[in-house]
Protein backbone atom coordinates (compact mmCIF):
# COMPACT_ATOMS: atom_id res chain seq x y z
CA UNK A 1 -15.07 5.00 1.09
CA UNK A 2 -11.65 3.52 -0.24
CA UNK A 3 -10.56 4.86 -3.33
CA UNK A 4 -10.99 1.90 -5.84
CA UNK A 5 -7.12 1.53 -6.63
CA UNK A 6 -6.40 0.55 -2.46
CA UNK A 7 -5.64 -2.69 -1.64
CA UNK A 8 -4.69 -3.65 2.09
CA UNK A 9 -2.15 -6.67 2.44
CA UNK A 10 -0.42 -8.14 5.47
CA UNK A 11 3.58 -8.45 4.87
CA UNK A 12 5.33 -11.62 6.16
CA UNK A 13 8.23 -10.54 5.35
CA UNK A 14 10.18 -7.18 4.64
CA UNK A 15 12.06 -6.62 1.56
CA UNK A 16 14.66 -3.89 1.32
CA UNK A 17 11.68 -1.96 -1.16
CA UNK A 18 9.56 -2.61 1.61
CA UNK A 19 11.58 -1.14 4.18
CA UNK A 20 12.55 1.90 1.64
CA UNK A 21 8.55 2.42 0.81
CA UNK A 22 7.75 2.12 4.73
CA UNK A 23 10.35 4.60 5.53
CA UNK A 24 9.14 7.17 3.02
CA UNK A 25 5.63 7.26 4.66
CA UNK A 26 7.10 7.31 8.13
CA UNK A 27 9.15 10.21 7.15
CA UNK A 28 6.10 11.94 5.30
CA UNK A 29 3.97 11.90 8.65
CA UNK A 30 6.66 13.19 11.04
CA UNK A 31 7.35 16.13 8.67
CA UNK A 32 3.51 16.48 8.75
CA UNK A 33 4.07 17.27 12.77
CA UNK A 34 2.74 13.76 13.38
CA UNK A 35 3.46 12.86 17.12
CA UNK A 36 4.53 8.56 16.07
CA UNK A 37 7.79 8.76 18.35
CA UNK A 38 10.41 10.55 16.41
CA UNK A 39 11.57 14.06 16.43
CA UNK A 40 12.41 16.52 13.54
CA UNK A 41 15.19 16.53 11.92
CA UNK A 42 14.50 12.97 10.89
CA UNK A 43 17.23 11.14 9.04
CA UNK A 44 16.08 8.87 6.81
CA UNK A 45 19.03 6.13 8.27
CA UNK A 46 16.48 6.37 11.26
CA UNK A 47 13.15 5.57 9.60
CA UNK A 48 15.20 2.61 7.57
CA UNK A 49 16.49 1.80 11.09
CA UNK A 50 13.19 1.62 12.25
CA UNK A 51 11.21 -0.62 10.00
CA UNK A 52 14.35 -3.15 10.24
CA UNK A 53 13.32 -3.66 13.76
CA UNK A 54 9.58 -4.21 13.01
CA UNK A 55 10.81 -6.36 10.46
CA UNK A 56 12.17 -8.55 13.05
CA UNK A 57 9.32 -8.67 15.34
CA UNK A 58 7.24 -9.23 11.63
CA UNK A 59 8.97 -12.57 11.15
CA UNK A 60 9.22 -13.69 15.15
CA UNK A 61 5.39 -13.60 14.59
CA UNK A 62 5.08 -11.12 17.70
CA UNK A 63 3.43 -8.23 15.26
CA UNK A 64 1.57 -8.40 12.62
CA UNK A 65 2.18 -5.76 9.63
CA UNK A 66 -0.47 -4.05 7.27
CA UNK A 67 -0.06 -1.70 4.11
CA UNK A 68 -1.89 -0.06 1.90
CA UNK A 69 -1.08 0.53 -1.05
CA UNK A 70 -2.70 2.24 -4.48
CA UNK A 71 -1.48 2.55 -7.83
CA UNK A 72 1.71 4.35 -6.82
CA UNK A 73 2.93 2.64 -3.84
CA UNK A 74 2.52 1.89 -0.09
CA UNK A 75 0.26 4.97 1.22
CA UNK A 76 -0.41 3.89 4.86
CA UNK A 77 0.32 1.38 7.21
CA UNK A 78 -0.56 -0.44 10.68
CA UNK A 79 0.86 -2.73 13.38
CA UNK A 80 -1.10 -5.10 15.73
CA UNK A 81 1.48 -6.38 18.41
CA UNK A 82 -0.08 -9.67 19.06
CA UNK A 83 2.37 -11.12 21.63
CA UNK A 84 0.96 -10.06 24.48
CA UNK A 85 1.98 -10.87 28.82
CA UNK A 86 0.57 -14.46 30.04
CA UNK A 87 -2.77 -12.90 31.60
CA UNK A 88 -4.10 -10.82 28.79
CA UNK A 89 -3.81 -13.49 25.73
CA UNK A 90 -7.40 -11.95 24.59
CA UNK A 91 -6.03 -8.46 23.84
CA UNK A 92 -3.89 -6.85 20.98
CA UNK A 93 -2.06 -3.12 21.04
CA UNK A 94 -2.51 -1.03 17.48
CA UNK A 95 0.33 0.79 16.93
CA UNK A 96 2.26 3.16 14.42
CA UNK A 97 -1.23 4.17 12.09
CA UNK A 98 0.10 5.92 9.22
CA UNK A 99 -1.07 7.76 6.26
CA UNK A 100 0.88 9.01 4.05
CA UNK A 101 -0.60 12.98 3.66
CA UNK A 102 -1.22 11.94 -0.13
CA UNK A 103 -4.15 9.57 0.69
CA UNK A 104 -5.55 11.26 3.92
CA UNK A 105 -8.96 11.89 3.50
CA UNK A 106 -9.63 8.82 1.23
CA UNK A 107 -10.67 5.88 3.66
CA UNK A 108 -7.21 4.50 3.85
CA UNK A 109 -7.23 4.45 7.44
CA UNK A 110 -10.44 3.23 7.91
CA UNK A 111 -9.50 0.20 5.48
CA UNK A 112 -6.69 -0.10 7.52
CA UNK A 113 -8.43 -0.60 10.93
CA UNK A 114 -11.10 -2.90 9.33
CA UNK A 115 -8.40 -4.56 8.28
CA UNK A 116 -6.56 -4.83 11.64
CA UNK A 117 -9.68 -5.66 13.23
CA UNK A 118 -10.48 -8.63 11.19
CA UNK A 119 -6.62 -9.69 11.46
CA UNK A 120 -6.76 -9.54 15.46
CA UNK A 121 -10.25 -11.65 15.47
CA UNK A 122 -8.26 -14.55 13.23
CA UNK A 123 -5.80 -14.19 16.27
CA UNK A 124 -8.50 -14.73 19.02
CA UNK A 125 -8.52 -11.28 19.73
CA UNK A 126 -11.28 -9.72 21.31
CA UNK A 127 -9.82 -6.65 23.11
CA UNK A 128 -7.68 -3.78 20.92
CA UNK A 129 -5.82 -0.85 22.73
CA UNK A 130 -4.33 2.19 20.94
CA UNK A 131 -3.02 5.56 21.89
CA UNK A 132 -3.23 8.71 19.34
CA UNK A 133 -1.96 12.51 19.62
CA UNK A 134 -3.53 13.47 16.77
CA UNK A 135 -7.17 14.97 16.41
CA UNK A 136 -8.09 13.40 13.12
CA UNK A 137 -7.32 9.90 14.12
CA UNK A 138 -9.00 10.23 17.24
CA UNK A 139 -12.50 11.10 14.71
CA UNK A 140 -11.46 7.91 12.39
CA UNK A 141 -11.36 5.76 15.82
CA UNK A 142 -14.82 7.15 17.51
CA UNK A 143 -16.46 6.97 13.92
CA UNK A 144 -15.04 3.21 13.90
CA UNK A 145 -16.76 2.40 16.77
CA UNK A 146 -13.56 2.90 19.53
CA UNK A 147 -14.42 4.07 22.57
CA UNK A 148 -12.29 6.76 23.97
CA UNK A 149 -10.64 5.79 27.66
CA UNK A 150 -8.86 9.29 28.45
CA UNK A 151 -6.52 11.88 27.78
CA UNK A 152 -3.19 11.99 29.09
CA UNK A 153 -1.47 15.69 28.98
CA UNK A 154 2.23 16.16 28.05
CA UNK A 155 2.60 12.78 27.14
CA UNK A 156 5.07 13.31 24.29
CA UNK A 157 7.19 15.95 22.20
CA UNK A 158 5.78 17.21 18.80
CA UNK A 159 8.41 16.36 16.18
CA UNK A 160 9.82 20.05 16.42
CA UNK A 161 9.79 19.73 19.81
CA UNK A 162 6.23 21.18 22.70
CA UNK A 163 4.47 18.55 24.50
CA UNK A 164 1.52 17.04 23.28
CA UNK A 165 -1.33 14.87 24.92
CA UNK A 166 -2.39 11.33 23.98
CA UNK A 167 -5.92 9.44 24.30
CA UNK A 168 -6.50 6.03 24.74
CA UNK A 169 -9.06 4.17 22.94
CA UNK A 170 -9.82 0.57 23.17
CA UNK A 171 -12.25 -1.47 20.69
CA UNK A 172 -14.24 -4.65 21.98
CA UNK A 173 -14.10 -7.59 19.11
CA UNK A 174 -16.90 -9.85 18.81
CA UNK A 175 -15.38 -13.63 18.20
């Protein structure tokens, strides 16, 4: 269960607090040995970097952004990339689930997938696809109700460098 103080919000828009509160979190999970796509030592020019491009593809409508946030500040954070090829207008990608280390363990991811589940269904959604390298997610996903595809081995670098796997899960949406 949430804690009582989370909200979840979509952004339109991303303001330069925004970008600075995103960046922290992103920075907090790759120190954490989180496998998102970056590798240690991360600059945080890189994580600002970053979030200015999702901030693009924010307000060209081709993602959608969600945060959570609790008394102190943006805590976690999802993207749905909704701008999908011609033939598969039905289906969505997750992407980039983060959790700040503070609020692990506290239902802010799970609030966050509900949350990105109920945003891809306003889209016409009915088919999600994610990828994860990291054990706990991959519990918050099955215990969500996504079904696991596969496991791909040396997919990726850890942030201080070793490969890692990934699994696939997709998630069927009911209209």
């Amino acid at each position: 269960m949430p804690s009582p103080d989370l909200t979840v919000r979509r952004l339109a828009t991303l303001t330069p607090a925004d970008i600075d509160a995103l960046s922290a979190v992103l920075i907090d999970c790759v120190d954490g040995g989180a496998s998102v796509g970056f590798m240690q030592p991360f600059a945080p020019e890189r994580a600002q970097a970053f979030w200015s491009r999702v901030a693009q593809g924010v307000a060209s409508g081709e993602r959608a952004l969600l945060v959570a946030e609790d008394a102190q500040g943006i805590v976690g954070t999802v993207q749905l990339v909704l701008d999908q090829p011609d033939n598969q207008p039905h289906r969505a990608d997750l992407c980039k689930m983060l959790v700040h280390r503070r609020s692990r363990r506290q239902g802010t991811g799970a609030a966050l997938m509900r949350a990105a589940e109920a945003l891809a269904r306003e889209h016409g959604k009915t088919l999600l696809v994610l990828d994860t390298a990291n054990p706990d997610a991959e519990r918050l996903y099955e215990r969500e109700g996504w079904q696991r595809v596969g496991v791909i081995p040396d997919y990726a670098l850890m942030p201080e460098g070793g490969l890692c796997a990934t699994t696939y899960f997709y998630r069927r949406l009911a209209a």
